[in-house]
C-alpha atoms as a PDB file:
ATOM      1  CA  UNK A   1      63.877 133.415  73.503  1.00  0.00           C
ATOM      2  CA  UNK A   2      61.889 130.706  73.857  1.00  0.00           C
ATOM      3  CA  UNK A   3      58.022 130.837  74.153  1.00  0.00           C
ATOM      4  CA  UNK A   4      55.446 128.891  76.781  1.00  0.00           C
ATOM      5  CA  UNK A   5      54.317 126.518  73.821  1.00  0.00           C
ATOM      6  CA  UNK A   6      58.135 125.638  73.003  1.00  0.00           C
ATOM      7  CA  UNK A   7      58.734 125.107  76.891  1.00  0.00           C
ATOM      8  CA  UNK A   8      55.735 122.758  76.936  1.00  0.00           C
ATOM      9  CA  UNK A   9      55.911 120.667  74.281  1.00  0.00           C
ATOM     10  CA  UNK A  10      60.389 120.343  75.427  1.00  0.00           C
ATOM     11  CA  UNK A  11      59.288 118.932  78.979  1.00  0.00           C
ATOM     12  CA  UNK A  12      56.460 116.340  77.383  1.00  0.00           C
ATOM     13  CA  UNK A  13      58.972 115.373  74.637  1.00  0.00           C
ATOM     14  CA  UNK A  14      61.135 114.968  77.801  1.00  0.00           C
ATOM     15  CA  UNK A  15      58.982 113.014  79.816  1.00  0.00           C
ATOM     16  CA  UNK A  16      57.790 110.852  77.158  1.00  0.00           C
ATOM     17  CA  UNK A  17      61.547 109.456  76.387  1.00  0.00           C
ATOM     18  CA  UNK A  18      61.981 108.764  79.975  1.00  0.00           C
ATOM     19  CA  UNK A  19      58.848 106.733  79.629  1.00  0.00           C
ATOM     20  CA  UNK A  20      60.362 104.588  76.438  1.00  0.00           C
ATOM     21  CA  UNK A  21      63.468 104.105  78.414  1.00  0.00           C
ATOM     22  CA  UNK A  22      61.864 102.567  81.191  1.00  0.00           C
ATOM     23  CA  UNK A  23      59.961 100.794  79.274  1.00  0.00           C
ATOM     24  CA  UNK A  24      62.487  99.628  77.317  1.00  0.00           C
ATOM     25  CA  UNK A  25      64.595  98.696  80.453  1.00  0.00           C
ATOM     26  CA  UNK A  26      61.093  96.750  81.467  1.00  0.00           C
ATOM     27  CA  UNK A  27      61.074  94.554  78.365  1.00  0.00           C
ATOM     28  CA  UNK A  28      65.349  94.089  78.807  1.00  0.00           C
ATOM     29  CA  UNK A  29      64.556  92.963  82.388  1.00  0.00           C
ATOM     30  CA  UNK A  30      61.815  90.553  81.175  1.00  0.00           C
ATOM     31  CA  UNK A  31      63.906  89.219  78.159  1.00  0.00           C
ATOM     32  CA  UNK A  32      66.957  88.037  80.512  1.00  0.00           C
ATOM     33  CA  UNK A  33      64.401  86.847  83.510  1.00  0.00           C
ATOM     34  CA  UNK A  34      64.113  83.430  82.036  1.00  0.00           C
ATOM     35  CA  UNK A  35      68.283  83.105  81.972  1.00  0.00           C
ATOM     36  CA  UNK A  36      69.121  84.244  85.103  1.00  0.00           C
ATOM     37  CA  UNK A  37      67.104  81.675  86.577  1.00  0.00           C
ATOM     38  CA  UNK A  38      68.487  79.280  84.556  1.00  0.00           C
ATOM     39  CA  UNK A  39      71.830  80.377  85.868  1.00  0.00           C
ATOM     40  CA  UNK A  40      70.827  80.460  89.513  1.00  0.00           C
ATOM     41  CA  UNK A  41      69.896  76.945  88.816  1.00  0.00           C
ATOM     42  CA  UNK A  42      73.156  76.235  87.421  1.00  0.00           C
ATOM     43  CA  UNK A  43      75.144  77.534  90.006  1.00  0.00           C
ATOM     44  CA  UNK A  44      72.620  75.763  92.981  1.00  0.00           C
ATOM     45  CA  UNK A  45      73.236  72.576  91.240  1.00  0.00           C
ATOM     46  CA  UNK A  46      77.294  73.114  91.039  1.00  0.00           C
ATOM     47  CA  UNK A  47      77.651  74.458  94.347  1.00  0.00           C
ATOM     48  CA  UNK A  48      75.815  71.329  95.677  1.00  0.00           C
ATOM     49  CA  UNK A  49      77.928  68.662  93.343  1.00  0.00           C
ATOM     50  CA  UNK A  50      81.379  70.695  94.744  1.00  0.00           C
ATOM     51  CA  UNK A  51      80.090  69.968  98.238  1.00  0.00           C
ATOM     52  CA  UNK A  52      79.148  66.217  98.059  1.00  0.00           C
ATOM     53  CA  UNK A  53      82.906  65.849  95.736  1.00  0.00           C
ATOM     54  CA  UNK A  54      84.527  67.816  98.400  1.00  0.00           C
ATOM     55  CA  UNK A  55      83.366  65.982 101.196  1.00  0.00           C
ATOM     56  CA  UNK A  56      83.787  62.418  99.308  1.00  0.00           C
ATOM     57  CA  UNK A  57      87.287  63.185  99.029  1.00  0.00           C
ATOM     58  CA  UNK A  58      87.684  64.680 102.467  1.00  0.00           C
ATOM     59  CA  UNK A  59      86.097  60.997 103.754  1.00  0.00           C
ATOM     60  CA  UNK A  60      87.991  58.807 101.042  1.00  0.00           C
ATOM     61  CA  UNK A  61      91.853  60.810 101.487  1.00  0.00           C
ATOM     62  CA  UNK A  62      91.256  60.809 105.779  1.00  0.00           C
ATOM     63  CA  UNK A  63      90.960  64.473 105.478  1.00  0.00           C
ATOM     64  CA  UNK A  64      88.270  64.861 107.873  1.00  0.00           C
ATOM     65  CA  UNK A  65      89.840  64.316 111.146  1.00  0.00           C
ATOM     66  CA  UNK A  66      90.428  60.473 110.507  1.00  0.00           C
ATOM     67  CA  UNK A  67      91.851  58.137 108.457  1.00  0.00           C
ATOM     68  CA  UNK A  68      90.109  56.346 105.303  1.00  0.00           C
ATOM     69  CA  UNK A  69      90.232  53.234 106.815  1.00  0.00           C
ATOM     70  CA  UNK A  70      88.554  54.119 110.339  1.00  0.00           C
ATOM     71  CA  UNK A  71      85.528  55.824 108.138  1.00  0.00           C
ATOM     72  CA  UNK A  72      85.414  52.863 106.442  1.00  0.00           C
ATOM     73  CA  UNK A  73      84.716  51.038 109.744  1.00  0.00           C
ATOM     74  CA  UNK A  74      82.848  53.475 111.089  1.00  0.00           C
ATOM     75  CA  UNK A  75      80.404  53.435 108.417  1.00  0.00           C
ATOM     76  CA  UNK A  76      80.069  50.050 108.287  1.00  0.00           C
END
């Protein structure tokens, strides 16, 4: 059997891990903040380089519709 006292001090001992966890989960969250944005950055950056290569080589190979040598005129 268990008493009122025992019943008490289970549910604070219960509440109070919940509280470490999130606040452990909190400090995680802050930790890794910093390197995700450095990865969105990375991948921003990439995803921009891929589409300037992609469509330099789409203009330089004719892929685009034309040939290489009527971009070349074109842009001049």
């Amino acid at each position: 059997m268990e008493g009122e006292n025992l019943r008490q001090a289970k549910s604070r001992i219960e509440a109070t891990m919940d509280a470490i966890v999130k606040g452990f989960e909190h400090q995680l969250d802050e930790l890794y903040k910093a390197d995700a944005l450095d990865v969105d950055s990375d991948i921003r950056v990439m995803e921009t380089m891929l589409r300037r290569d992609t469509a330099s080589a789409a203009r330089d190979f004719g892929l685009d519709g034309g040939t290489a040598a009527q971009q070349q005129l074109e842009d001049l």
